[in-house]
PDB file of N, CA and C in Angstrom:
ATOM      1  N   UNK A   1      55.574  27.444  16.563  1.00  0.00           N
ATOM      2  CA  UNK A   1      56.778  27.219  17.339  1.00  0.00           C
ATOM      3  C   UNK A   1      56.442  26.545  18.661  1.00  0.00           C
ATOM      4  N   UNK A   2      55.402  26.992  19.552  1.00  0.00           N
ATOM      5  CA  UNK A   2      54.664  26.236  20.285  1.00  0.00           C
ATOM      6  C   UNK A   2      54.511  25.002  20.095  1.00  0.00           C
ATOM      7  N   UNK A   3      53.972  24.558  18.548  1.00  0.00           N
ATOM      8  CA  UNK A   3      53.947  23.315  18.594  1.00  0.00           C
ATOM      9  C   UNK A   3      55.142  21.865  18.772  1.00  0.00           C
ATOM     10  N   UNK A   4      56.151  22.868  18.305  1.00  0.00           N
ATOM     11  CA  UNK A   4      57.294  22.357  18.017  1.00  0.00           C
ATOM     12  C   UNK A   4      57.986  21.803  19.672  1.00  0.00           C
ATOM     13  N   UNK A   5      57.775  23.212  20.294  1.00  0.00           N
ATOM     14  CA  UNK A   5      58.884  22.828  22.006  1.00  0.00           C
ATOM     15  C   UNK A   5      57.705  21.711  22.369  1.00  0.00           C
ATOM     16  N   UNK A   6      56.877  22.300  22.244  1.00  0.00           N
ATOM     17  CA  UNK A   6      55.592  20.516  22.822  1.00  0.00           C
ATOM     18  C   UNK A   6      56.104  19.261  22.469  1.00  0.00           C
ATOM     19  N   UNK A   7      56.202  18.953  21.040  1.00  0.00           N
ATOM     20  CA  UNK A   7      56.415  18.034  20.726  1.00  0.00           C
ATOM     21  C   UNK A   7      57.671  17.517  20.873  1.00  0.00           C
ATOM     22  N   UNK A   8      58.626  18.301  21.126  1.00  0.00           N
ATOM     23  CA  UNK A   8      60.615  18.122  21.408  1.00  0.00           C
ATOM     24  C   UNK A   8      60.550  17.813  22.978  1.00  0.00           C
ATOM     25  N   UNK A   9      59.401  18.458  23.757  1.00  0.00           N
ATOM     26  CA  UNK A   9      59.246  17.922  25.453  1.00  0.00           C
ATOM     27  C   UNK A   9      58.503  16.848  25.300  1.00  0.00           C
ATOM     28  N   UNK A  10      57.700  16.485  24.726  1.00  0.00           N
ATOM     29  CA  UNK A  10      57.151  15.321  24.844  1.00  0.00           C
ATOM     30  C   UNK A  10      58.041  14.085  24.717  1.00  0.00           C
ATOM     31  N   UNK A  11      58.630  14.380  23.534  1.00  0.00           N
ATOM     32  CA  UNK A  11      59.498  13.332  22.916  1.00  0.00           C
ATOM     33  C   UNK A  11      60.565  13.174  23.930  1.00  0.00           C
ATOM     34  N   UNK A  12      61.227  14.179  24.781  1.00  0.00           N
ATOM     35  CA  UNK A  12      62.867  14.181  25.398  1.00  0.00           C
ATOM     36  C   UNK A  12      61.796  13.354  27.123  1.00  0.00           C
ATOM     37  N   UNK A  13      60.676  13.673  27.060  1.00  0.00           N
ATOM     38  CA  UNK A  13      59.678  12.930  28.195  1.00  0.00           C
ATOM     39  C   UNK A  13      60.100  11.306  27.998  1.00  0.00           C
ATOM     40  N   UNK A  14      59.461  11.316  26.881  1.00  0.00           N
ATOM     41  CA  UNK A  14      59.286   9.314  26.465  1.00  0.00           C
ATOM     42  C   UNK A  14      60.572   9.099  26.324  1.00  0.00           C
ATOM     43  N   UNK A  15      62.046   9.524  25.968  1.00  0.00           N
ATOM     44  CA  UNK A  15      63.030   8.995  26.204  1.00  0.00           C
ATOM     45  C   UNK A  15      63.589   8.878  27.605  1.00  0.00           C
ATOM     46  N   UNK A  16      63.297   9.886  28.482  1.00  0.00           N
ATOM     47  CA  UNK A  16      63.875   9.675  29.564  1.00  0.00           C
ATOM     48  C   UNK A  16      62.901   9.038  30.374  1.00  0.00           C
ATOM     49  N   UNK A  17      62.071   8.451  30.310  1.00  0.00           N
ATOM     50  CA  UNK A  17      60.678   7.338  30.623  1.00  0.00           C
ATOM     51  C   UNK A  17      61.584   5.836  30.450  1.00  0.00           C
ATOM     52  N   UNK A  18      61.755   5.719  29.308  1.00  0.00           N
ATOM     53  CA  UNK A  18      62.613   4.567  28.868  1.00  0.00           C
ATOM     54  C   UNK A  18      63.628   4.491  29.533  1.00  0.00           C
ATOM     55  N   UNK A  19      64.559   5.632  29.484  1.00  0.00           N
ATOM     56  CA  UNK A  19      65.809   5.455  30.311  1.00  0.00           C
ATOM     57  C   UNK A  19      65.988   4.680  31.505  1.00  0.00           C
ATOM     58  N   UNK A  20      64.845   5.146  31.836  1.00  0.00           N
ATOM     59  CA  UNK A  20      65.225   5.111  33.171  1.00  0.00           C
ATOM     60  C   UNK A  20      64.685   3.439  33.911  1.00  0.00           C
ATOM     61  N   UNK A  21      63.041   3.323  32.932  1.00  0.00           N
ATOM     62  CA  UNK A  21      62.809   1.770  33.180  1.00  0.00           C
ATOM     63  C   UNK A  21      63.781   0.827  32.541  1.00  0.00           C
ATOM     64  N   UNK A  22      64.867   1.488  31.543  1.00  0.00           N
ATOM     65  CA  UNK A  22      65.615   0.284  31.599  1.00  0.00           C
ATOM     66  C   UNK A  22      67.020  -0.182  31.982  1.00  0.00           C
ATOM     67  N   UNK A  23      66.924   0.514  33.021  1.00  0.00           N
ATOM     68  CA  UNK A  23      67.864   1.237  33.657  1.00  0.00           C
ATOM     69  C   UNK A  23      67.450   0.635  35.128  1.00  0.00           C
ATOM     70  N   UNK A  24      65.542   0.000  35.402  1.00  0.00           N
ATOM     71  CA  UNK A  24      65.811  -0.825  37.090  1.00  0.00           C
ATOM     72  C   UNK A  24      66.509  -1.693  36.803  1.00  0.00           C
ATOM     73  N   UNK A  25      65.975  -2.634  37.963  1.00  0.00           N
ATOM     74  CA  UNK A  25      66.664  -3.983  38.150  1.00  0.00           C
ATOM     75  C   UNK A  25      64.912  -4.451  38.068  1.00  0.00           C
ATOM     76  N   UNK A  26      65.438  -6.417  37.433  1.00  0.00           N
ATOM     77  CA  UNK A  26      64.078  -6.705  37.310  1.00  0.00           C
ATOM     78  C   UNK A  26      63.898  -7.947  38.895  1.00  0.00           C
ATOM     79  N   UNK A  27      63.318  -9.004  38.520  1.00  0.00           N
ATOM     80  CA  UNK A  27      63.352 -10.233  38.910  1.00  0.00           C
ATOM     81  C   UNK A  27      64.732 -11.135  38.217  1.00  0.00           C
ATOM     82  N   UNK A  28      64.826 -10.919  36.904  1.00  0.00           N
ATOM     83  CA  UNK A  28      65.449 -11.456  36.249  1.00  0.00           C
ATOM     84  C   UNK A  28      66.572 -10.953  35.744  1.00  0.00           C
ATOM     85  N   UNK A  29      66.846  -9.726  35.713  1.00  0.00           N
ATOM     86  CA  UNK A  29      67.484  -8.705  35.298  1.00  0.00           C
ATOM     87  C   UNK A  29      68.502  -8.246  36.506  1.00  0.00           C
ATOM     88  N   UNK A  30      69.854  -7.257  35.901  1.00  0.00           N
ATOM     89  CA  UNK A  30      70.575  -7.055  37.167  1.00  0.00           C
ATOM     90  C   UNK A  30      71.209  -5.780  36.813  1.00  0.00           C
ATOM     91  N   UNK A  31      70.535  -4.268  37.845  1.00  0.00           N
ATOM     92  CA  UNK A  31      71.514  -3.121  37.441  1.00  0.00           C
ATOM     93  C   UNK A  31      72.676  -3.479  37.004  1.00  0.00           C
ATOM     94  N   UNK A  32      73.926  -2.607  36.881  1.00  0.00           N
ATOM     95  CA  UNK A  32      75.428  -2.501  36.518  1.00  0.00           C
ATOM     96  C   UNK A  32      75.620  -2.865  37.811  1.00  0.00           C
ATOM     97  N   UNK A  33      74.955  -1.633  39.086  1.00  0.00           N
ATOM     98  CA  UNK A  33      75.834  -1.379  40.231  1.00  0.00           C
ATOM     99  C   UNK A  33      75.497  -2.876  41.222  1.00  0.00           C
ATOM    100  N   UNK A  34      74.409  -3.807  40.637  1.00  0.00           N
ATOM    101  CA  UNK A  34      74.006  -5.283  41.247  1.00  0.00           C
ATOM    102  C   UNK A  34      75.081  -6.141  40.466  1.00  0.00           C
ATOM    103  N   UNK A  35      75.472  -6.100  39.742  1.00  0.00           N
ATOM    104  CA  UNK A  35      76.033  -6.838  39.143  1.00  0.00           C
ATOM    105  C   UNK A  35      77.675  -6.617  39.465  1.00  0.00           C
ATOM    106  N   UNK A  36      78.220  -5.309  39.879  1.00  0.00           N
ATOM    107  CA  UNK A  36      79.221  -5.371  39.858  1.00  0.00           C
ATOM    108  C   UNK A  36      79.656  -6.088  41.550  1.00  0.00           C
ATOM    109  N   UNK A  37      78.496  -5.584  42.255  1.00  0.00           N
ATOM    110  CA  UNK A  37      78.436  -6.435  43.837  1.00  0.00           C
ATOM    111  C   UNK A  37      78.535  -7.530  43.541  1.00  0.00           C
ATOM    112  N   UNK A  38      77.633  -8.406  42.531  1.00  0.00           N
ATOM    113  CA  UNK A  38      77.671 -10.100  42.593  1.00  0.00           C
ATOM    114  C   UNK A  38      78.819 -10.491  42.048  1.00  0.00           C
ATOM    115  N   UNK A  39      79.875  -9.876  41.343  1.00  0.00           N
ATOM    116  CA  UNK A  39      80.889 -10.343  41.032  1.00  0.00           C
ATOM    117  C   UNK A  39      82.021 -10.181  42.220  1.00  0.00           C
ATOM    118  N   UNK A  40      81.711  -8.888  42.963  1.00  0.00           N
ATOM    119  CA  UNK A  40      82.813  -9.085  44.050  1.00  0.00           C
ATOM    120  C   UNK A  40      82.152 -10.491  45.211  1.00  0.00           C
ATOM    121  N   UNK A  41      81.454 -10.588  45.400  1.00  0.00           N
ATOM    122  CA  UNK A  41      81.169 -11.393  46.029  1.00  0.00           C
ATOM    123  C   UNK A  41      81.149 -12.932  45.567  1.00  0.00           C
ATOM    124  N   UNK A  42      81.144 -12.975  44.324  1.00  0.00           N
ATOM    125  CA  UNK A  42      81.627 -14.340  44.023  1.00  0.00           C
ATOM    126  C   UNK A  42      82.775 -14.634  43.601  1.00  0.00           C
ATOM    127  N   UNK A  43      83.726 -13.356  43.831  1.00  0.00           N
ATOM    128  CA  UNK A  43      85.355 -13.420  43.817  1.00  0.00           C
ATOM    129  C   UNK A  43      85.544 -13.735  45.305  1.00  0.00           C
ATOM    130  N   UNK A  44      85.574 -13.139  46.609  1.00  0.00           N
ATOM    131  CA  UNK A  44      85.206 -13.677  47.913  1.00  0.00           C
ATOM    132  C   UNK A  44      84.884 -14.856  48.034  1.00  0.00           C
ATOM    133  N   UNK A  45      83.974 -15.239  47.928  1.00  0.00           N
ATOM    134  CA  UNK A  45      83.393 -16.841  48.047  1.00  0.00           C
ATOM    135  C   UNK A  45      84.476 -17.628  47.112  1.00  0.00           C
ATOM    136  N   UNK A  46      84.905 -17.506  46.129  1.00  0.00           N
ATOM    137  CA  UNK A  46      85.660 -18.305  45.477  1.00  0.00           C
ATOM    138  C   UNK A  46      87.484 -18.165  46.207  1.00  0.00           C
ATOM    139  N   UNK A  47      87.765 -16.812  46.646  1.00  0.00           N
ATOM    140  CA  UNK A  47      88.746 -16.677  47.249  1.00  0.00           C
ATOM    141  C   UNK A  47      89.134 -17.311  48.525  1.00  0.00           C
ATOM    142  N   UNK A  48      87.709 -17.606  49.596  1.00  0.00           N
ATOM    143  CA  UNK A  48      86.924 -18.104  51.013  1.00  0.00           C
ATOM    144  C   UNK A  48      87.724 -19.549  50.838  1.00  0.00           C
ATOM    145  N   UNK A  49      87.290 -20.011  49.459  1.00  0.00           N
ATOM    146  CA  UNK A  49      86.753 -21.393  48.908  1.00  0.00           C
ATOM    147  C   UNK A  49      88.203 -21.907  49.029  1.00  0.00           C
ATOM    148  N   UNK A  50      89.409 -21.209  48.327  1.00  0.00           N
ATOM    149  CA  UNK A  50      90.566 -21.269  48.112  1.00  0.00           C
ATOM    150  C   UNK A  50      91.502 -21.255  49.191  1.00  0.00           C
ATOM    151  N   UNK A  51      90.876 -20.817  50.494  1.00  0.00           N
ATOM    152  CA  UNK A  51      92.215 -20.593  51.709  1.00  0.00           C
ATOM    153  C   UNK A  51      91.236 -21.712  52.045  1.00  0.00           C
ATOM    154  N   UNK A  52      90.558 -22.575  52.327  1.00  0.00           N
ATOM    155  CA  UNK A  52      90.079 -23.733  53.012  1.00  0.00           C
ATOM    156  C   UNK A  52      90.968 -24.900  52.551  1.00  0.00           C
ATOM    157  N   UNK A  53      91.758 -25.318  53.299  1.00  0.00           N
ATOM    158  CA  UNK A  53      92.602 -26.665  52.720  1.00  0.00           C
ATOM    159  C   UNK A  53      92.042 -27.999  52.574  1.00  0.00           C
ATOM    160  N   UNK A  54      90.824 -28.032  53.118  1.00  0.00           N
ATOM    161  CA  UNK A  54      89.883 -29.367  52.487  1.00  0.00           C
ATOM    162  C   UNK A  54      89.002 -29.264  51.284  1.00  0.00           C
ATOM    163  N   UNK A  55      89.176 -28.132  50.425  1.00  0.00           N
ATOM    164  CA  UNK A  55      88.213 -27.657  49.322  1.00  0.00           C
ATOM    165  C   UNK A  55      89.595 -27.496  48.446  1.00  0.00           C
ATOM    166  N   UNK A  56      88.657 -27.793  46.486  1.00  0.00           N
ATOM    167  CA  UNK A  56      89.470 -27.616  45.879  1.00  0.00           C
ATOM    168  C   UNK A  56      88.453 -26.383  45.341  1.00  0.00           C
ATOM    169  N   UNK A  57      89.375 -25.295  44.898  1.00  0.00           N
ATOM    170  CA  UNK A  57      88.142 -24.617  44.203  1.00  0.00           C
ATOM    171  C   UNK A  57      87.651 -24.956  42.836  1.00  0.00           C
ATOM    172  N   UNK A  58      88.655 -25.839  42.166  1.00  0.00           N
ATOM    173  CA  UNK A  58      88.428 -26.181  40.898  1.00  0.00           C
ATOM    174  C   UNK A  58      87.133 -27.485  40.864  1.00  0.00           C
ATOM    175  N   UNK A  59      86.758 -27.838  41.781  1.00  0.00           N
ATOM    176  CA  UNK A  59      85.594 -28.554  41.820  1.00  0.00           C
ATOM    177  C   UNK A  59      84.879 -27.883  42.082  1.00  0.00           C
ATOM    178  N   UNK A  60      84.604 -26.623  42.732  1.00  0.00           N
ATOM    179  CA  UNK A  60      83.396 -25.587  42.893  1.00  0.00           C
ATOM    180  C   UNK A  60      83.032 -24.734  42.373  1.00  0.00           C
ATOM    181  N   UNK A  61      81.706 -24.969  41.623  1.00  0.00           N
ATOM    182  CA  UNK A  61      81.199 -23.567  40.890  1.00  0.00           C
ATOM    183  C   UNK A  61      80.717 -22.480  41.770  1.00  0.00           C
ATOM    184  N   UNK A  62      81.011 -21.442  41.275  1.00  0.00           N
ATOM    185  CA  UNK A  62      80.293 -20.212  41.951  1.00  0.00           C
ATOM    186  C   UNK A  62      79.661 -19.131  41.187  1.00  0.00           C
ATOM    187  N   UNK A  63      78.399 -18.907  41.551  1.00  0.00           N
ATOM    188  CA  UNK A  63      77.440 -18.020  40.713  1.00  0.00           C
ATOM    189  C   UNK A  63      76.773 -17.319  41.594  1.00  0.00           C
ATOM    190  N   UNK A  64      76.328 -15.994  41.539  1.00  0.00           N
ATOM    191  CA  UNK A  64      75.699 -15.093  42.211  1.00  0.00           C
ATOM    192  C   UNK A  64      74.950 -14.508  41.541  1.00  0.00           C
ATOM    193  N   UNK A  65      73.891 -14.198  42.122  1.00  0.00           N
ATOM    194  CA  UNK A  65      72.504 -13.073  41.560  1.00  0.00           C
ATOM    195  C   UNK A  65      71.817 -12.517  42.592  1.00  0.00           C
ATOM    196  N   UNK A  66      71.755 -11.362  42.971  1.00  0.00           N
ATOM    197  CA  UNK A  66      71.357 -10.749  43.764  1.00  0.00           C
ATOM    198  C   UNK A  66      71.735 -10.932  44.688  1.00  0.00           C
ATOM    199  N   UNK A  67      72.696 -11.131  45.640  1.00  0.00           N
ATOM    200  CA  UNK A  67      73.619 -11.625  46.668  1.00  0.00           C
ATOM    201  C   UNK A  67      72.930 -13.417  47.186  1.00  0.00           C
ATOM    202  N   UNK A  68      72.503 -13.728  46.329  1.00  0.00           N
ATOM    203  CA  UNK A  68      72.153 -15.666  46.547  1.00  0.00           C
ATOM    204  C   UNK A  68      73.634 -15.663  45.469  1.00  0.00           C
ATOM    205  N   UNK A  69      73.905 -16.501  46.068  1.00  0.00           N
ATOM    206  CA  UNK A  69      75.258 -17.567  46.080  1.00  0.00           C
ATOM    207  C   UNK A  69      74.848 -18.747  45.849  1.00  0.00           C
ATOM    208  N   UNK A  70      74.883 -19.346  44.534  1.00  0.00           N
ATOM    209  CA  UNK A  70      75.022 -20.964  44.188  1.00  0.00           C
ATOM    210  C   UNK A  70      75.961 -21.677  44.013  1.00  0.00           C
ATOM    211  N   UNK A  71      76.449 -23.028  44.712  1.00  0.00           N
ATOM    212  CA  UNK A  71      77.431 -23.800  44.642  1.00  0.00           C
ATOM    213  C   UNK A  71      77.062 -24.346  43.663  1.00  0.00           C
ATOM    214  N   UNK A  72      77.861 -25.377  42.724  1.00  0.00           N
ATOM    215  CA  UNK A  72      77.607 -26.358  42.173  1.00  0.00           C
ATOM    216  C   UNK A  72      78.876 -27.303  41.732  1.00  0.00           C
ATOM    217  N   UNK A  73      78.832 -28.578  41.356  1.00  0.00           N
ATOM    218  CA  UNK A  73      80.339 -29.392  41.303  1.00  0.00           C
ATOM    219  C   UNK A  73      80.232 -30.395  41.714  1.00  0.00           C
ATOM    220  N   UNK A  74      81.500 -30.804  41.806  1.00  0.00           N
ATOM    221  CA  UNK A  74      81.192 -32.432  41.944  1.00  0.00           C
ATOM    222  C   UNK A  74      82.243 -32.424  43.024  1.00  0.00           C
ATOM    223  N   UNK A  75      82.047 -33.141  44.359  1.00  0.00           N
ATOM    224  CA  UNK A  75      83.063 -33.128  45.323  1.00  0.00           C
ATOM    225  C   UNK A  75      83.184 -34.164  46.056  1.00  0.00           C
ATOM    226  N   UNK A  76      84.298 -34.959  47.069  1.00  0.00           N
ATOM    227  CA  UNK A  76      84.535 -35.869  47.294  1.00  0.00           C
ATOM    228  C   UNK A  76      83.762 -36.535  48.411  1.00  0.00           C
ATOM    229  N   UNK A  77      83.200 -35.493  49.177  1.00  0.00           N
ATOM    230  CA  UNK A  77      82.155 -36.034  50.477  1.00  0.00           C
ATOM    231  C   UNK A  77      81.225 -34.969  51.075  1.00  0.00           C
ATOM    232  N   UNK A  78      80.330 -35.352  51.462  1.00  0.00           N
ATOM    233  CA  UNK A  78      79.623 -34.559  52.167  1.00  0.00           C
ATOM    234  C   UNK A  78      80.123 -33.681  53.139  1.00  0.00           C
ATOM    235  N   UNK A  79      81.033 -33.833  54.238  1.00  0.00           N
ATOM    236  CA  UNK A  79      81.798 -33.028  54.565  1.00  0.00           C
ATOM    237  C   UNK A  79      82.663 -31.785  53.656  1.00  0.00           C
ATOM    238  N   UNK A  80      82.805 -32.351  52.780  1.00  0.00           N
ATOM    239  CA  UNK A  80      83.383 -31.030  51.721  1.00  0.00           C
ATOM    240  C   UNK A  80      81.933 -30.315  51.469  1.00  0.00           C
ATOM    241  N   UNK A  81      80.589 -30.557  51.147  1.00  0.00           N
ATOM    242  CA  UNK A  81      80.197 -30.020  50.855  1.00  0.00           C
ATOM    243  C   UNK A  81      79.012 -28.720  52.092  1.00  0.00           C
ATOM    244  N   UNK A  82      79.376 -29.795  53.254  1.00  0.00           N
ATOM    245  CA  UNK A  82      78.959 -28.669  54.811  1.00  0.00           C
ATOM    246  C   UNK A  82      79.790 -27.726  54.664  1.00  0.00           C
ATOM    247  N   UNK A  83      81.185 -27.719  54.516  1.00  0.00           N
ATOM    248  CA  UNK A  83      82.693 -26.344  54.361  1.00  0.00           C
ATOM    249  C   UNK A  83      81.967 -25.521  53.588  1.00  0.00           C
ATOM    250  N   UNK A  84      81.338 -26.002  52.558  1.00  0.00           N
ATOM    251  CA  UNK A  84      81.914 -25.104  51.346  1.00  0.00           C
ATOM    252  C   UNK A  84      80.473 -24.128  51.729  1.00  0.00           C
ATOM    253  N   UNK A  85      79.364 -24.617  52.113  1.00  0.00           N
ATOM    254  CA  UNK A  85      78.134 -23.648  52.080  1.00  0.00           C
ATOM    255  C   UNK A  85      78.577 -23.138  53.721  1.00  0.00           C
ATOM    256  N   UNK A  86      79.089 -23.760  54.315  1.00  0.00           N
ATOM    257  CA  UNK A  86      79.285 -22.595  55.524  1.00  0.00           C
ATOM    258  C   UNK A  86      80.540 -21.495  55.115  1.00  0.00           C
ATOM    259  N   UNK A  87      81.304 -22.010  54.510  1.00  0.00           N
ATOM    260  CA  UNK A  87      82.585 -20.824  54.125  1.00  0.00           C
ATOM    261  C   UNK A  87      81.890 -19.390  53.380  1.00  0.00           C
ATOM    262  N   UNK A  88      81.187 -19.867  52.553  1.00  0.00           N
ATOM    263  CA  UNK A  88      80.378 -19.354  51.711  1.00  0.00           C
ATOM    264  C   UNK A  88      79.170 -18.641  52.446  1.00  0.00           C
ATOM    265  N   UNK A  89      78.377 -18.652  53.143  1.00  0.00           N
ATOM    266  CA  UNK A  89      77.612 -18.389  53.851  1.00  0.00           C
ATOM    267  C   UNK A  89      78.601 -17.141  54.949  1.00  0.00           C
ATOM    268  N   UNK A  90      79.699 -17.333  54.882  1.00  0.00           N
ATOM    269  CA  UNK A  90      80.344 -16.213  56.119  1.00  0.00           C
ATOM    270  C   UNK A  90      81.167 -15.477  55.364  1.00  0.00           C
ATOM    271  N   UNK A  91      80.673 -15.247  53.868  1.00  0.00           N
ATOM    272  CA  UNK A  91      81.177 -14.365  52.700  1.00  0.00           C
ATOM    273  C   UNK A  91      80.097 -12.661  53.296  1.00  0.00           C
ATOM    274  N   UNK A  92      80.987 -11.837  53.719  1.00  0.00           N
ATOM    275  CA  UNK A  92      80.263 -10.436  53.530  1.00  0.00           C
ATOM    276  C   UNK A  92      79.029 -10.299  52.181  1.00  0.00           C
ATOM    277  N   UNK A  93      77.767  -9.697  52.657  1.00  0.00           N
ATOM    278  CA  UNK A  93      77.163  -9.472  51.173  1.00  0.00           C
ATOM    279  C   UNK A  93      76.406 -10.408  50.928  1.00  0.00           C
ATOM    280  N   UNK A  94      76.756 -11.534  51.349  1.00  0.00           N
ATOM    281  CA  UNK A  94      76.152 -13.004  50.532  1.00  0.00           C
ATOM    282  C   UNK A  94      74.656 -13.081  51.248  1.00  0.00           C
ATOM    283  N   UNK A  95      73.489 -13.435  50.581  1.00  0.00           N
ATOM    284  CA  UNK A  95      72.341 -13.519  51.461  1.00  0.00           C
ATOM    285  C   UNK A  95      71.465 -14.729  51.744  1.00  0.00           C
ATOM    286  N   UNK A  96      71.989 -15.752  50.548  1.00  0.00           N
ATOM    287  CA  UNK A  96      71.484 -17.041  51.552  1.00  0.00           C
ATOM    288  C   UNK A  96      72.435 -17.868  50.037  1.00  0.00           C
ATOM    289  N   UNK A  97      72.928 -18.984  50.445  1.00  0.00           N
ATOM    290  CA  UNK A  97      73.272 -20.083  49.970  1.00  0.00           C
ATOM    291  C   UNK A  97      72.729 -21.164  49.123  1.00  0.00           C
ATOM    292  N   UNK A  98      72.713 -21.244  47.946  1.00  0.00           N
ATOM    293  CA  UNK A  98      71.955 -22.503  47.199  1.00  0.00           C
ATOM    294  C   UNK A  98      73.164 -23.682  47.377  1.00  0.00           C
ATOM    295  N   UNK A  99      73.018 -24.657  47.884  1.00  0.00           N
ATOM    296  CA  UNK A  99      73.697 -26.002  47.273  1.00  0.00           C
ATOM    297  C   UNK A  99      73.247 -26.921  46.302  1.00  0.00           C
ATOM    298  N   UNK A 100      73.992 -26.585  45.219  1.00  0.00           N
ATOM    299  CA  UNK A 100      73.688 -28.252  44.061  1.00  0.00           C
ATOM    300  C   UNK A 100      74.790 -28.830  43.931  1.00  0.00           C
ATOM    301  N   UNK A 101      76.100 -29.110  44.898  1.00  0.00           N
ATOM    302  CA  UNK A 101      76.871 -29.800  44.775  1.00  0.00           C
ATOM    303  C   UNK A 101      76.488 -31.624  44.764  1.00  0.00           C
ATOM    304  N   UNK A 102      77.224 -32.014  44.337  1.00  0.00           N
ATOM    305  CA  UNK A 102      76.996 -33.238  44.320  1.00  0.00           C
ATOM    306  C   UNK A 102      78.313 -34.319  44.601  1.00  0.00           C
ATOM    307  N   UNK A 103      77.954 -35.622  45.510  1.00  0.00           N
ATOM    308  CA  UNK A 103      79.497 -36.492  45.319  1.00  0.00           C
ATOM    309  C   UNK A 103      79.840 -37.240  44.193  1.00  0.00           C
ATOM    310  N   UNK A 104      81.134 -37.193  44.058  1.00  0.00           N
ATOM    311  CA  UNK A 104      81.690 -38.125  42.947  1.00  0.00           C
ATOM    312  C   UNK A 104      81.411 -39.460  43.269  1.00  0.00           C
TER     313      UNK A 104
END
């Protein structure tokens, strides 16, 4: 019977071992509770994006991972594209700005 609780603790050991490593966050990878931040924050930035009357948001992509914020799109001038990483950049949460926008 001894042998038995050993082997039922060992085993309930290596599952909650697993659990739990797959359960961090990686480099590449994103908890629930990271992921549910990068979505509010790229609802913000896209919302930011939307009260600016020289930005369309439908030319701006927005993607987040780990609070980095990437633009991307195609937009009419360089001036649209200084707005959009400073609007974006004064998003709560956000921690640094990628630009790959580009002009039409």
């Amino acid at each position: 019977m001894k042998n038995v609780n050993r082997f039922l603790s060992g085993l309930f050991m290596i599952f909650a071992l697993v659990a739990v490593v797959a359960c961090s966050s990686t480099n590449k990878k994103e908890s629930a509770g990271e992921y549910v931040d990068d979505t509010v924050i790229t609802t913000r930035v896209k919302a930011a994006i939307l009260k600016e009357d020289t930005l369309k948001v439908s030319e701006i992509n927005v993607e987040t991972f780990k609070g980095v914020v990437q633009l991307s799109g195609f937009v009419h001038s360089q001036a649209d594209i200084n707005t959009a990483v400073r609007v974006a950049s004064g998003v709560g949460g956000v921690k640094s700005v990628k630009n790959d926008m580009r002009l039409k």
